[in-house]
Protein backbone atom coordinates (compact mmCIF):
# COMPACT_ATOMS: atom_id res chain seq x y z
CA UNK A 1 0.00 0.00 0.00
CA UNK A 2 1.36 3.45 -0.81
CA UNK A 3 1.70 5.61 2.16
CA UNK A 4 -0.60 8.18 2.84
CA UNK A 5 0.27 11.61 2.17
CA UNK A 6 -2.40 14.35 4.11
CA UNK A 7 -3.35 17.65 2.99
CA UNK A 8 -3.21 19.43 6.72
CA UNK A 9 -2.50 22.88 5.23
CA UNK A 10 -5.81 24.62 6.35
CA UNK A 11 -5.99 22.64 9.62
CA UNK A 12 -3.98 22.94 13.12
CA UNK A 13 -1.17 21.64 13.74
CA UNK A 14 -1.69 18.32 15.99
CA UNK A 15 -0.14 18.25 19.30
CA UNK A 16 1.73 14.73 18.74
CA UNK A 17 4.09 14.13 21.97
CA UNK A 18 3.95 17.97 23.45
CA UNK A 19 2.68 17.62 27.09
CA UNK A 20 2.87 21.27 27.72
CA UNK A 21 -0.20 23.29 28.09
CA UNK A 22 1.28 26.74 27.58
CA UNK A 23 3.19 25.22 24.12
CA UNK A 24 -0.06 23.88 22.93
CA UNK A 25 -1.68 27.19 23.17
CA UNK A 26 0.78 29.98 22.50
CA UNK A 27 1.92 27.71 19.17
CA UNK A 28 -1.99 27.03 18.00
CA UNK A 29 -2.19 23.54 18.24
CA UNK A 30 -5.44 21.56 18.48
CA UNK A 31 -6.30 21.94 22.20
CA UNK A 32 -9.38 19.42 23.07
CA UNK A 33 -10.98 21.36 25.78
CA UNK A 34 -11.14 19.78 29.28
CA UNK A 35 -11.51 22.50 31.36
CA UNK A 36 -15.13 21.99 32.41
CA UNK A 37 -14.06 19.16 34.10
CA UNK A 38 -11.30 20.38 35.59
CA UNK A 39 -13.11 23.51 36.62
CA UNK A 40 -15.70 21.01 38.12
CA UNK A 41 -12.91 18.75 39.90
CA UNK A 42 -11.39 22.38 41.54
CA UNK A 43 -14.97 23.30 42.89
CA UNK A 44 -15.32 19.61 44.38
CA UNK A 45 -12.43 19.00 46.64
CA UNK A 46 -9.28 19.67 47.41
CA UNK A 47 -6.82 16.91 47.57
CA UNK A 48 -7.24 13.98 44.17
CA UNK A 49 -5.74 11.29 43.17
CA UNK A 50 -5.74 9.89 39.62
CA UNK A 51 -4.08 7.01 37.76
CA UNK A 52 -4.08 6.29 33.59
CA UNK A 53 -2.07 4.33 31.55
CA UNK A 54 1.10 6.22 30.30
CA UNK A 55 0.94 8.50 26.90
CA UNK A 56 -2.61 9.49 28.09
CA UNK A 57 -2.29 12.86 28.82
CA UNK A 58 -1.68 12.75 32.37
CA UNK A 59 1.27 15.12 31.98
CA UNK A 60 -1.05 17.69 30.10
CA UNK A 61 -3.52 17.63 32.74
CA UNK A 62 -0.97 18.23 35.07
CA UNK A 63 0.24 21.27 33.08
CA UNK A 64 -2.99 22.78 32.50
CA UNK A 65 -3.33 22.76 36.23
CA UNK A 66 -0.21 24.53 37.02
CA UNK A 67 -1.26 27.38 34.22
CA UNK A 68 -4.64 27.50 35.67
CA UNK A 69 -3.49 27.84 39.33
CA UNK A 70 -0.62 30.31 38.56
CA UNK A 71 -2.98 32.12 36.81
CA UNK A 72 -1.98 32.30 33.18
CA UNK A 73 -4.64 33.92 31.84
CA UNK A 74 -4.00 34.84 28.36
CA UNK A 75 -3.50 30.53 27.59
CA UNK A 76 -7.50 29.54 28.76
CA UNK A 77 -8.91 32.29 26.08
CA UNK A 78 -11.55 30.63 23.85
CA UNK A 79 -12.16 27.74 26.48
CA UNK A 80 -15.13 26.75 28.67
CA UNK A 81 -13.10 27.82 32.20
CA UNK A 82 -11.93 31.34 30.42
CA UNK A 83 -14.94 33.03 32.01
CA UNK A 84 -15.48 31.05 35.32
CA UNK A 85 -12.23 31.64 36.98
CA UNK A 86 -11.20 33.88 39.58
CA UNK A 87 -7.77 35.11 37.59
CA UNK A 88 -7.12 37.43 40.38
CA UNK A 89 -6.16 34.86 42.37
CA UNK A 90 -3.27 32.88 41.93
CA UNK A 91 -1.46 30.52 44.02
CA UNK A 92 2.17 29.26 44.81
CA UNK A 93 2.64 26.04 42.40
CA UNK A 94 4.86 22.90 43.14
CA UNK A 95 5.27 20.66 39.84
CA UNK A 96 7.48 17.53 40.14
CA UNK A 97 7.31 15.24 37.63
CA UNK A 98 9.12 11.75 38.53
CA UNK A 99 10.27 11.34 34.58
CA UNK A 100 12.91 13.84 35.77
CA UNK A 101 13.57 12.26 38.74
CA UNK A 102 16.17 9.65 38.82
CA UNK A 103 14.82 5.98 40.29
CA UNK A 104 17.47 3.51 40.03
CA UNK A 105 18.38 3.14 43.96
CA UNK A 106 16.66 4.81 47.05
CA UNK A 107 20.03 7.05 47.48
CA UNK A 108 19.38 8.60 44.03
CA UNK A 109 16.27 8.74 44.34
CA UNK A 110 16.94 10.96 47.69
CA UNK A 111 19.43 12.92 45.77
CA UNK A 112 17.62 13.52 42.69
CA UNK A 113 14.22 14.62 44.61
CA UNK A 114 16.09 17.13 46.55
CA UNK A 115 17.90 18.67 43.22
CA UNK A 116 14.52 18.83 41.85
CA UNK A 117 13.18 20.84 44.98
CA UNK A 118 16.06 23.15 44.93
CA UNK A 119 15.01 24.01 41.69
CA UNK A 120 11.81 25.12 42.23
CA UNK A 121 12.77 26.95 45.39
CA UNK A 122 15.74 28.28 43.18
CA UNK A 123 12.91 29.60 40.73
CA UNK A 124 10.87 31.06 43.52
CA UNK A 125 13.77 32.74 44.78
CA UNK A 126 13.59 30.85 48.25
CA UNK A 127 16.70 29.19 49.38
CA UNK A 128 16.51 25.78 51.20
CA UNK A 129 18.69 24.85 54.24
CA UNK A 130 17.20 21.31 54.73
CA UNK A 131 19.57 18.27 53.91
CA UNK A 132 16.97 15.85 53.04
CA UNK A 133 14.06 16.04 50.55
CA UNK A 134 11.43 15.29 53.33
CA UNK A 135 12.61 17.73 54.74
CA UNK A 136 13.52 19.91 52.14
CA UNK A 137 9.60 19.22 50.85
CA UNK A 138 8.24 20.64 54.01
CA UNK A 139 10.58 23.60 54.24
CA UNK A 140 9.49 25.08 50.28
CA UNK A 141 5.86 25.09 51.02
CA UNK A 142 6.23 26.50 54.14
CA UNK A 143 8.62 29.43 52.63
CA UNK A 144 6.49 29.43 49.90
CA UNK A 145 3.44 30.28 51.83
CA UNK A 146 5.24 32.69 53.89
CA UNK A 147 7.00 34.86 51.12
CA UNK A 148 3.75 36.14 49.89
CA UNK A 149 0.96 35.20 51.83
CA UNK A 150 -0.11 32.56 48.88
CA UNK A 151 -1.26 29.04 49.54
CA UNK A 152 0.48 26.35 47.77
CA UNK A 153 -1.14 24.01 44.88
CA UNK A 154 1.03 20.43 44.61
CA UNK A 155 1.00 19.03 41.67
CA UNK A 156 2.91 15.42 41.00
CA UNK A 157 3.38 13.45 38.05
CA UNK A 158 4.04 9.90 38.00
CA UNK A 159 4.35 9.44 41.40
CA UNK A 160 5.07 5.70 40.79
CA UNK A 161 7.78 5.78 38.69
CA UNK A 162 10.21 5.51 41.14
CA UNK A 163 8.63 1.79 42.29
CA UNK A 164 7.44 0.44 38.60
CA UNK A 165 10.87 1.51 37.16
CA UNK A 166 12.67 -1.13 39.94
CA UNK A 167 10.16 -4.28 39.11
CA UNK A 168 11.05 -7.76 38.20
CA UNK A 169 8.50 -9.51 36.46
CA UNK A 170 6.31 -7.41 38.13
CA UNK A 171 7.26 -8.29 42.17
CA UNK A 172 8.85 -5.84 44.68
CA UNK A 173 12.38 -5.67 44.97
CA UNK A 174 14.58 -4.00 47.52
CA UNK A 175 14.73 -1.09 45.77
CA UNK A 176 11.27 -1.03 44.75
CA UNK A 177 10.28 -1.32 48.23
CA UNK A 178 12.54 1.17 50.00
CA UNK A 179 11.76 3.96 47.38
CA UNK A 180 8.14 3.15 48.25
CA UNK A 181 9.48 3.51 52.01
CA UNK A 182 10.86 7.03 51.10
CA UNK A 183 7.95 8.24 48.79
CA UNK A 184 5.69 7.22 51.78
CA UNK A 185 7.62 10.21 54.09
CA UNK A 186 7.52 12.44 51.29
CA UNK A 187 3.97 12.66 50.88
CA UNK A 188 3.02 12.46 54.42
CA UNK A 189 4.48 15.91 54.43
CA UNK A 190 1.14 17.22 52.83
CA UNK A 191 -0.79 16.36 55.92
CA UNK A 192 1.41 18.10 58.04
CA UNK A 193 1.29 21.41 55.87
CA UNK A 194 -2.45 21.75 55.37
CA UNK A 195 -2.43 24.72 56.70
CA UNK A 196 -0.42 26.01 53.77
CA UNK A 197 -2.02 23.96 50.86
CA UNK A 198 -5.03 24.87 48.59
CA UNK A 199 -5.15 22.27 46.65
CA UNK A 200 -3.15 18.85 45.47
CA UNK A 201 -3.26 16.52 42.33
CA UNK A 202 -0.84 13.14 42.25
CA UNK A 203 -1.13 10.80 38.86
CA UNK A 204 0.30 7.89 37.99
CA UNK A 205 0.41 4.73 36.26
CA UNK A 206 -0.81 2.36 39.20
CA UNK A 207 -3.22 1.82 41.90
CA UNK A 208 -0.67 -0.65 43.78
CA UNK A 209 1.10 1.37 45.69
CA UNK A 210 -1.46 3.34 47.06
CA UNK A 211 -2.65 2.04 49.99
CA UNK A 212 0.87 2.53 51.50
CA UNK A 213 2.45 5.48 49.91
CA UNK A 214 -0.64 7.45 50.91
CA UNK A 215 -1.47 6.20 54.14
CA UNK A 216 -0.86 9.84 55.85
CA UNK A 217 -3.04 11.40 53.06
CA UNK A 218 -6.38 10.00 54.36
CA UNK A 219 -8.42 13.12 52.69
CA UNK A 220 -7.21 12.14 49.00
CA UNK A 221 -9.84 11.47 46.73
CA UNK A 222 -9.28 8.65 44.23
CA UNK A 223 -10.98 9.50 40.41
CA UNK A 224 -9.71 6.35 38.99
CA UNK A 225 -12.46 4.77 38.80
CA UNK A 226 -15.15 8.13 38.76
CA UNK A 227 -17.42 8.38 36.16
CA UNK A 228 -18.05 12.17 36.51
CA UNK A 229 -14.06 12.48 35.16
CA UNK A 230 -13.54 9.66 33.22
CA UNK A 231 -13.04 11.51 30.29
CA UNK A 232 -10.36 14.29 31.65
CA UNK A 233 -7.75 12.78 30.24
CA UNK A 234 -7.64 11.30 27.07
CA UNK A 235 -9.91 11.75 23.82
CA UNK A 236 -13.81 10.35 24.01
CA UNK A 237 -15.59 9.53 20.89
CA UNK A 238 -17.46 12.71 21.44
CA UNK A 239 -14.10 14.56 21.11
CA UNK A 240 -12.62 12.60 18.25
CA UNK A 241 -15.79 13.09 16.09
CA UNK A 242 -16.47 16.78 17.11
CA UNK A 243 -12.14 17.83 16.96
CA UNK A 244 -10.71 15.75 14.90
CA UNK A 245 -13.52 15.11 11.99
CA UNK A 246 -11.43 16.56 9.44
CA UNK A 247 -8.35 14.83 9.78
CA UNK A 248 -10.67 11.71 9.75
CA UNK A 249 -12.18 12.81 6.18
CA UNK A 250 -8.89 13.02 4.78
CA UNK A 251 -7.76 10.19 5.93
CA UNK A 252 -11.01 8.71 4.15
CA UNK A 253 -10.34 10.55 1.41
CA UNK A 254 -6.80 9.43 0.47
CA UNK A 255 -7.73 5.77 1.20
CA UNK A 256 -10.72 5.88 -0.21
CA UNK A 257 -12.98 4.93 2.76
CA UNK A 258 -16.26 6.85 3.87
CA UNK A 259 -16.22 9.09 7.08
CA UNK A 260 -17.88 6.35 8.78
CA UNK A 261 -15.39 3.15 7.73
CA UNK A 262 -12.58 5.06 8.77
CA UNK A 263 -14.19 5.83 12.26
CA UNK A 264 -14.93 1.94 12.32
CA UNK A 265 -11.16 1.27 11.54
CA UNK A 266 -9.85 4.04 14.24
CA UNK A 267 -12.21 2.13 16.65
CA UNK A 268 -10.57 -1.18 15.69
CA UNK A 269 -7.56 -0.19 16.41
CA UNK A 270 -7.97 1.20 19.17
């Protein structure tokens, strides 16, 4: 079969491995538009956790959050949330995501989550005096807070990386279970800084770990398995016929299918 050469001239550019919110927006690509949901999920509760295969938009979810909260007007223009949100208030933002967080053994694991959280502090002109990220974790939300009177948002991104990455044939190992060990400290800070938090958003890959790794987050909400936000990451068939129904026709077109086959096929595959 030759390949299939599309005619995308008069359409936007698709967002094909970009996982940042402000990229997608400021460079016009398609943008499918979740933020009713997530406008609903801010207005529910306070503290969520949610868990979706990998290269399902997690990552953009998280984004979108930290724009929203930070209060990045200018990107939600044209969207549901543009004229719901109170964009004079903004909030302090902490974004870790655990693909830039190195896994292999709990010592770099230690080492690479406090590197990260100098960072950020580094970026919110705080300095850190803290020697271990636990520490260290406690001490940025409380300076945080304090520099400006803000409460903090905490947002983390494949929290489980750190245990899935140090499976064998899918059982615990030592390392697997002493980064779980070190994770579990490092959220249980968030309990003990309530005071200073507004709101907080983990994903990841897997339910597993939960139970543990959580166990001083009792107020955490799981949407795993909530129908109200099943569709906040991700595309439904709603969204793929209503943003994507050009692409699809040209598709069609050049392989001379109707609309409707080639929806059949994409289901199919999918």
């Amino acid at each position: 079969m030759a390949p299939i050469i599309l005619d995308l001239e008069n359409l936007q550019k698709l967002p094909v491995g970009i996982q940042e919110f402000s990229t997608l927006r400021e460079e016009k690509y398609l943008y499918v538009d979740k933020t009713r949901q997530i406008l609903d999920l801010t207005m529910r509760g306070s503290a969520y956790f949610l868990a979706r295969p990998r290269r399902f938009g997690k990552s953009l979810l998280v984004s979108t959050l930290d724009a929203l909260f930070s209060g990045r007007k200018e990107l939600f223009e044209g969207l549901y949330i543009y004229d719901k949100w109170d964009w004079n208030k903004t909030y302090n933002v902490i974004r870790i995501d655990f693909s830039r967080v190195t896994t292999l053994t709990p010592e770099k694991l230690e080492l690479s989550l406090a590197l990260r959280l100098d960072e950020i502090a580094e970026d919110n002109e705080i300095t850190l005096t803290a020697p271990d990220p636990v520490d260290k974790f406690s001490q940025l939300i409380r300076k945080m807070y304090k520099a400006n009177g803000k409460k903090v948002v905490v947002l983390i991104d494949e929290y489980d990386m750190a245990i899935l990455d140090n499976l064998k044939a899918m059982k615990e190992t030592d390392i697997s279970i002493e980064n779980k060990k070190i994770l579990g400290q490092f959220y249980r800070v968030l309990k003990g800084a309530s005071q200073y938090l507004h709101f907080i958003f983990l994903t990841g890959v897997t339910r597993f770990a939960g139970l543990s790794v959580f166990s001083g987050l009792n107020n955490l909400r799981d949407l795993t398995l909530a129908d109200k936000f099943a569709g906040i990451c991700g595309y439904t068939q709603e969204e793929l016929e209503s943003n994507f129904k050009s692409y699809i026709q040209v598709i069609a077109d050049k392989k001379g299918h109707t609309y409707e086959d080639e929806l059949r096929e994409i289901k199919l595959w999918y």
